[in-house]
N, C-alpha and C. Protein backbone atom coordinates (compact mmCIF):
# COMPACT_ATOMS: atom_id res chain seq x y z
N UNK A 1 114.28 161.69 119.07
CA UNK A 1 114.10 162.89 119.85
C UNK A 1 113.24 163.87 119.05
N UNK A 2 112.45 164.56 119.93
CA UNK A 2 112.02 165.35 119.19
C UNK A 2 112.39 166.70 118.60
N UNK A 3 112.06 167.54 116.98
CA UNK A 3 112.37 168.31 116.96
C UNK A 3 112.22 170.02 117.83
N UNK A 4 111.71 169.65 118.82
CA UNK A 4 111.18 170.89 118.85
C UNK A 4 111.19 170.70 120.76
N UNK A 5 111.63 172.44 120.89
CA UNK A 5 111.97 172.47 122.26
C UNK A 5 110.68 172.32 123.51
N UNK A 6 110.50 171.86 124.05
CA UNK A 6 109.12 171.77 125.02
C UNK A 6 108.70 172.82 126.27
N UNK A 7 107.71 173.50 126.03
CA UNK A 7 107.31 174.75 126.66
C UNK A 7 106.69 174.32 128.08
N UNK A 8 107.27 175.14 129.42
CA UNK A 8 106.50 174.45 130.38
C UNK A 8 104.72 175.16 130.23
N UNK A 9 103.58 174.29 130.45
CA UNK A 9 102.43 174.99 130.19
C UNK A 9 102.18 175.87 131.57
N UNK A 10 101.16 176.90 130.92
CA UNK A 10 100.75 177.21 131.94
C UNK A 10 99.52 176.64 133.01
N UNK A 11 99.22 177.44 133.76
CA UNK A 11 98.52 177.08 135.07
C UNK A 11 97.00 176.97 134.25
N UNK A 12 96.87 178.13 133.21
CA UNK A 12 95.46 177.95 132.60
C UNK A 12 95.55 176.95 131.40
N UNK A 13 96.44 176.62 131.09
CA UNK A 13 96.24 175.74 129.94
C UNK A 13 96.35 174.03 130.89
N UNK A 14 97.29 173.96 132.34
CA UNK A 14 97.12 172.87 132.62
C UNK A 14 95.51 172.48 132.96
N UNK A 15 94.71 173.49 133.79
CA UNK A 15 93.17 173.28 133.53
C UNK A 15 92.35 173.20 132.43
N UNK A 16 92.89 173.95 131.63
CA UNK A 16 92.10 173.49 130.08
C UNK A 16 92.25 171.54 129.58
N UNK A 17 93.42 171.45 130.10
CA UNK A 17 93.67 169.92 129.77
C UNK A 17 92.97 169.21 130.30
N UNK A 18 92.88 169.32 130.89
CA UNK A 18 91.60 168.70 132.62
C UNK A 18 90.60 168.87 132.00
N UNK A 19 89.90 170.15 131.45
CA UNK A 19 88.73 169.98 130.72
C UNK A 19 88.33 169.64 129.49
N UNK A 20 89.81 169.46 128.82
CA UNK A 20 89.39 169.03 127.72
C UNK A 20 89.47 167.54 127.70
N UNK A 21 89.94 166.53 128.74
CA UNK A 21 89.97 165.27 129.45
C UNK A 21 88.56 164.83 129.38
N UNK A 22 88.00 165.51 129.99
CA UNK A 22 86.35 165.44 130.84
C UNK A 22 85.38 165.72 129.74
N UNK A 23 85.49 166.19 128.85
CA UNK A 23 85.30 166.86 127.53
C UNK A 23 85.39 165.80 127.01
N UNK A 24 86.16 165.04 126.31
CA UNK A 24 86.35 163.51 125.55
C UNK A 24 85.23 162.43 126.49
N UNK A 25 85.48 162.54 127.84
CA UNK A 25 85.07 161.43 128.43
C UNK A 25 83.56 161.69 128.06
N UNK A 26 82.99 162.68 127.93
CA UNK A 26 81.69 162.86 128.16
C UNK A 26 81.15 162.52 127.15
N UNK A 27 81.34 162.81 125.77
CA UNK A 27 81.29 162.98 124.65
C UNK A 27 81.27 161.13 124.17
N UNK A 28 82.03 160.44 124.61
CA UNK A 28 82.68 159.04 124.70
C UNK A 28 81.00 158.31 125.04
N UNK A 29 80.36 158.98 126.58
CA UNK A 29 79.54 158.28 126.76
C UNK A 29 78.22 158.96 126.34
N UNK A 30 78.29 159.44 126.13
CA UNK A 30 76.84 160.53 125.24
C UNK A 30 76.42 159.38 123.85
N UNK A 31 77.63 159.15 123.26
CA UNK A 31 77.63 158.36 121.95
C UNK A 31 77.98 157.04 122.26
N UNK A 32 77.54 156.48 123.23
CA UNK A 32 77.10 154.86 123.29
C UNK A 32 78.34 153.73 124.07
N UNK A 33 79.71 154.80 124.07
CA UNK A 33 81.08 154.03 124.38
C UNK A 33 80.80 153.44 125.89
N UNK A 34 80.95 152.28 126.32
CA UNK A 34 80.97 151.61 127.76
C UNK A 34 82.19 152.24 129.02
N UNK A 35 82.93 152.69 128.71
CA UNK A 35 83.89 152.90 129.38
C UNK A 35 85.05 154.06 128.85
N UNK A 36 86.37 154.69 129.50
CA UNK A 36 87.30 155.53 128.66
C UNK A 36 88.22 155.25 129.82
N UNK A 37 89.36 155.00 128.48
CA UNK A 37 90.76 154.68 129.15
C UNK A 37 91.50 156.25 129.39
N UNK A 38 92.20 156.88 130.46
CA UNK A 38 92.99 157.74 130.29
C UNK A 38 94.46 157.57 129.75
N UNK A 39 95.06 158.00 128.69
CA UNK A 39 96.17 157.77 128.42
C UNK A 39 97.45 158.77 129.49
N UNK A 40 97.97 158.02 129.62
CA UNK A 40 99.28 158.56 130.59
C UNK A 40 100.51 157.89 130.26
N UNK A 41 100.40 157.32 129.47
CA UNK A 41 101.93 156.13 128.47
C UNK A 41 102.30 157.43 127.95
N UNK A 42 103.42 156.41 127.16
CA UNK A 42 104.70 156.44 125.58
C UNK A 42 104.88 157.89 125.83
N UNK A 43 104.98 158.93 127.25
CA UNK A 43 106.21 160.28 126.82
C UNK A 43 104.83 161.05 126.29
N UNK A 44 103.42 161.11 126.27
CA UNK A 44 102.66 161.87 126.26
C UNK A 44 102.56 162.74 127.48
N UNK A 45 101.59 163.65 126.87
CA UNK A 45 101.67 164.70 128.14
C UNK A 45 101.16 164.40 129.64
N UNK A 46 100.14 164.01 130.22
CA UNK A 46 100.15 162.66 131.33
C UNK A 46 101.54 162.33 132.24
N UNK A 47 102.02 161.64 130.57
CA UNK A 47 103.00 161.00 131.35
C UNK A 47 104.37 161.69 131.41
N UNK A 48 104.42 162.50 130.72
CA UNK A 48 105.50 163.45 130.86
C UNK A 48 105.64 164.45 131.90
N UNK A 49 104.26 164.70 133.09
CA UNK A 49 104.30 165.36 134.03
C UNK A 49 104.82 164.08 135.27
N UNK A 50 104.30 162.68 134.47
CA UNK A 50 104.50 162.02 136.10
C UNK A 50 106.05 161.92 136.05
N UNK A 51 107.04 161.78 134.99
CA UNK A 51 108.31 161.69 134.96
C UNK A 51 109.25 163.32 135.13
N UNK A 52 110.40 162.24 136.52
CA UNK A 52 110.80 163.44 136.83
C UNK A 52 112.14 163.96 135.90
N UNK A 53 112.58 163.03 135.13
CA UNK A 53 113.34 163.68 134.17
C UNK A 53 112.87 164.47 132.62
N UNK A 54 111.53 164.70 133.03
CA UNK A 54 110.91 165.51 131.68
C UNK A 54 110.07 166.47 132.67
N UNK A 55 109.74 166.00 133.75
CA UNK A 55 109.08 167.36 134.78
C UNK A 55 109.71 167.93 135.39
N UNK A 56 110.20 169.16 135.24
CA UNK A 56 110.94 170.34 136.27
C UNK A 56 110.38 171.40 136.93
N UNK A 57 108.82 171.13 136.87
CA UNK A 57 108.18 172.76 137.53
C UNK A 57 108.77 172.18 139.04
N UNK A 58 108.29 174.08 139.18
CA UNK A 58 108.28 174.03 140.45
C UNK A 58 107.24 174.36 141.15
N UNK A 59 106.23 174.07 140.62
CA UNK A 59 104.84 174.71 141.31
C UNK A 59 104.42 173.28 141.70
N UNK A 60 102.88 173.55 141.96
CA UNK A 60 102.23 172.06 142.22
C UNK A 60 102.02 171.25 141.63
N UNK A 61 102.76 171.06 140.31
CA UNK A 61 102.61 169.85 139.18
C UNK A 61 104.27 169.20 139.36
N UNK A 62 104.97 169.97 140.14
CA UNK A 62 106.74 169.08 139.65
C UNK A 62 107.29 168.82 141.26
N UNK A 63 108.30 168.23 140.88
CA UNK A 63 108.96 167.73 142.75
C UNK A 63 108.74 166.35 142.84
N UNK A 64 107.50 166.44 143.89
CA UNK A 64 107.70 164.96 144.47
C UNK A 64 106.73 164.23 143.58
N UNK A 65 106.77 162.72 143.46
CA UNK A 65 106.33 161.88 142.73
C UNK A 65 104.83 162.36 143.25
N UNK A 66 103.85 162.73 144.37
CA UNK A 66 102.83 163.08 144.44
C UNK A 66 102.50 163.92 143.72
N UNK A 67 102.95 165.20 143.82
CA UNK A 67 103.27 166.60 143.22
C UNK A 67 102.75 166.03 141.72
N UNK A 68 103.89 165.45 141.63
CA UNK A 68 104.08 165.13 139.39
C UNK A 68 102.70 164.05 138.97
N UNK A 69 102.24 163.69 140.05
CA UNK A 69 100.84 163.17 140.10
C UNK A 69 99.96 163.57 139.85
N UNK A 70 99.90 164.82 140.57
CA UNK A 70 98.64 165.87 140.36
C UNK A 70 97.38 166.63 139.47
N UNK A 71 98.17 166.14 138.13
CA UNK A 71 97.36 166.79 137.25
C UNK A 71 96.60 165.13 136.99
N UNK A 72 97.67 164.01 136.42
CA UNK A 72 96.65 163.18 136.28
C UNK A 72 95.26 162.52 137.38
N UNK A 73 95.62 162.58 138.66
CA UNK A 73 94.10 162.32 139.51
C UNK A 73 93.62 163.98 139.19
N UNK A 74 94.02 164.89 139.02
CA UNK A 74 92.89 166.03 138.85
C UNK A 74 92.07 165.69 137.60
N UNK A 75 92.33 164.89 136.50
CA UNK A 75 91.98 164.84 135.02
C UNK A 75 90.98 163.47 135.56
N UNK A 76 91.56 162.19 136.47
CA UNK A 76 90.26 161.45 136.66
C UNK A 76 89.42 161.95 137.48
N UNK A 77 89.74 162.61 138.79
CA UNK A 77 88.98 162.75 139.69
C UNK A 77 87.83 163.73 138.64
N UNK A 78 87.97 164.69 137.76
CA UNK A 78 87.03 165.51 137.15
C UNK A 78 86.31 165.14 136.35
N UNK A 79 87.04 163.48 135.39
CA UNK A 79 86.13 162.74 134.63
C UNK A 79 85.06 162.04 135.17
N UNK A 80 85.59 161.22 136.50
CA UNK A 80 84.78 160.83 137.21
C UNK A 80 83.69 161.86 137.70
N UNK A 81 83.88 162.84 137.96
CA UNK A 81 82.72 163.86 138.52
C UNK A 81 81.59 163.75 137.31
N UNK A 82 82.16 163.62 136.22
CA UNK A 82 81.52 164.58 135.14
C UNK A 82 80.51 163.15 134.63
N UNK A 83 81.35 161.85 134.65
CA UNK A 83 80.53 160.88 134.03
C UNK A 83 79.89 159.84 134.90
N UNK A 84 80.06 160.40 136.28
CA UNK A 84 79.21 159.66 137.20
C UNK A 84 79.96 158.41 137.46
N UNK A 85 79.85 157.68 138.89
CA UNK A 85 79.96 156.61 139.57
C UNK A 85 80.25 155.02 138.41
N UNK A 86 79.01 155.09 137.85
CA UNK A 86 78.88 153.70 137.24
C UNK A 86 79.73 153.55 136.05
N UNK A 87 80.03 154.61 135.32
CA UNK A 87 80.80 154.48 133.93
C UNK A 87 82.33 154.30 133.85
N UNK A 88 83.13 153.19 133.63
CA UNK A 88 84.14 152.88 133.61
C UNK A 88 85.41 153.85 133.33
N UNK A 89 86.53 154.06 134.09
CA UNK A 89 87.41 154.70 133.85
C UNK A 89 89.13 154.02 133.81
N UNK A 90 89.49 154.01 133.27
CA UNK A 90 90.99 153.19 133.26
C UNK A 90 92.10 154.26 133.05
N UNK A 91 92.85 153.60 133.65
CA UNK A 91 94.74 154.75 133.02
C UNK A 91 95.46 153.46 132.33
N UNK A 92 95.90 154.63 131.47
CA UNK A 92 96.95 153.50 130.94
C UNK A 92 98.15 154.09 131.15
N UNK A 93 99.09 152.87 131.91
CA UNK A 93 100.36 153.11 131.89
C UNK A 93 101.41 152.37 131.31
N UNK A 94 102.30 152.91 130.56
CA UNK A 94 103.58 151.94 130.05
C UNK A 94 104.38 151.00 131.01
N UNK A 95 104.61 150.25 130.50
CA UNK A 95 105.73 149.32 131.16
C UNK A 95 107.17 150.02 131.19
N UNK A 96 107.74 150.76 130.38
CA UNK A 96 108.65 151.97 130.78
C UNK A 96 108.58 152.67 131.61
N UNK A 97 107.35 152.91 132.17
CA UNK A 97 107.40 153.74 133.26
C UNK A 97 107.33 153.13 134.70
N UNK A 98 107.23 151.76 134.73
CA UNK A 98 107.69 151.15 135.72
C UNK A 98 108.89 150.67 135.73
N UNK A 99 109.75 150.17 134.48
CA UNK A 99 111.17 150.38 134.39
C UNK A 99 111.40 151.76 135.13
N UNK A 100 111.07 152.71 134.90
CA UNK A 100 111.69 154.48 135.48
C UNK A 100 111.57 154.26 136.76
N UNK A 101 110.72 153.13 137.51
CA UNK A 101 110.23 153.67 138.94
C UNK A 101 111.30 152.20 139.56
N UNK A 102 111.14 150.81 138.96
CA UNK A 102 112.13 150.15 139.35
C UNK A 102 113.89 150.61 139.03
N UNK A 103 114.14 151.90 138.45
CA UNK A 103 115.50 152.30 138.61
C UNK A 103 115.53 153.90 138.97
N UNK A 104 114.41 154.18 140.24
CA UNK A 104 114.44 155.28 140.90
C UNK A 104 113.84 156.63 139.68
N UNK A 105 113.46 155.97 138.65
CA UNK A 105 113.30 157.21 137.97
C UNK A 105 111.73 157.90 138.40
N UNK A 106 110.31 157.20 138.49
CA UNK A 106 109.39 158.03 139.29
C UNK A 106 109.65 158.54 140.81
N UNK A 107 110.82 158.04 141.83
CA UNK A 107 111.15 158.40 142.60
C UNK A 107 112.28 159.86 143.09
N UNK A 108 112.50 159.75 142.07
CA UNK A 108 113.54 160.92 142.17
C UNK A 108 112.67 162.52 141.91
């Protein structure tokens, strides 16, 4: 566990994440890289919005499994804007987090 208590972010720092997403991706293909995986695994931040026992907002990032969705298609849909059609984009997701969803946990 970790030491330290977890702050819900705000509305401007959840867009800063988004740009600082799009920001890596760009940077990735400027300097020669073929493709960029988004991380959304292992209890990172990603994936700590799509889970509903570590997500409690109540704005448009928490609730329903769409909702807790939201930031990560906002982070591809913006990479994709930024690095164009042809350049590869991937998510990575844990196999824990389909354990969470085969025992109702992305559902709840």
């Amino acid at each position: 566990m970790p030491s330290y208590v977890p702050e819900e972010i705000s509305a401007a720092g959840v867009a800063d994440v988004v740009r600082r997403f799009v920001e890596a991706a760009v940077v990735c293909k400027e300097v020669g890289f073929t493709g960029v995986q988004i991380h959304a695994a292992h209890g990172y931040l990603l994936s700590s919005f799509l889970n509903p026992l570590a997500n409690r907002r109540a704005d448009r990032y928490g609730g329903s499994t769409a909702s807790r969705s939201t930031l990560l298609l906002e982070v591809v849909q913006a990479t994709r804007a930024a690095v164009g059609g042809s350049f590869p984009i991937s998510v990575k997701l844990n196999s824990s987090e389909f354990w969470l969803l085969c025992h109702g946990g992305f559902r709840k």
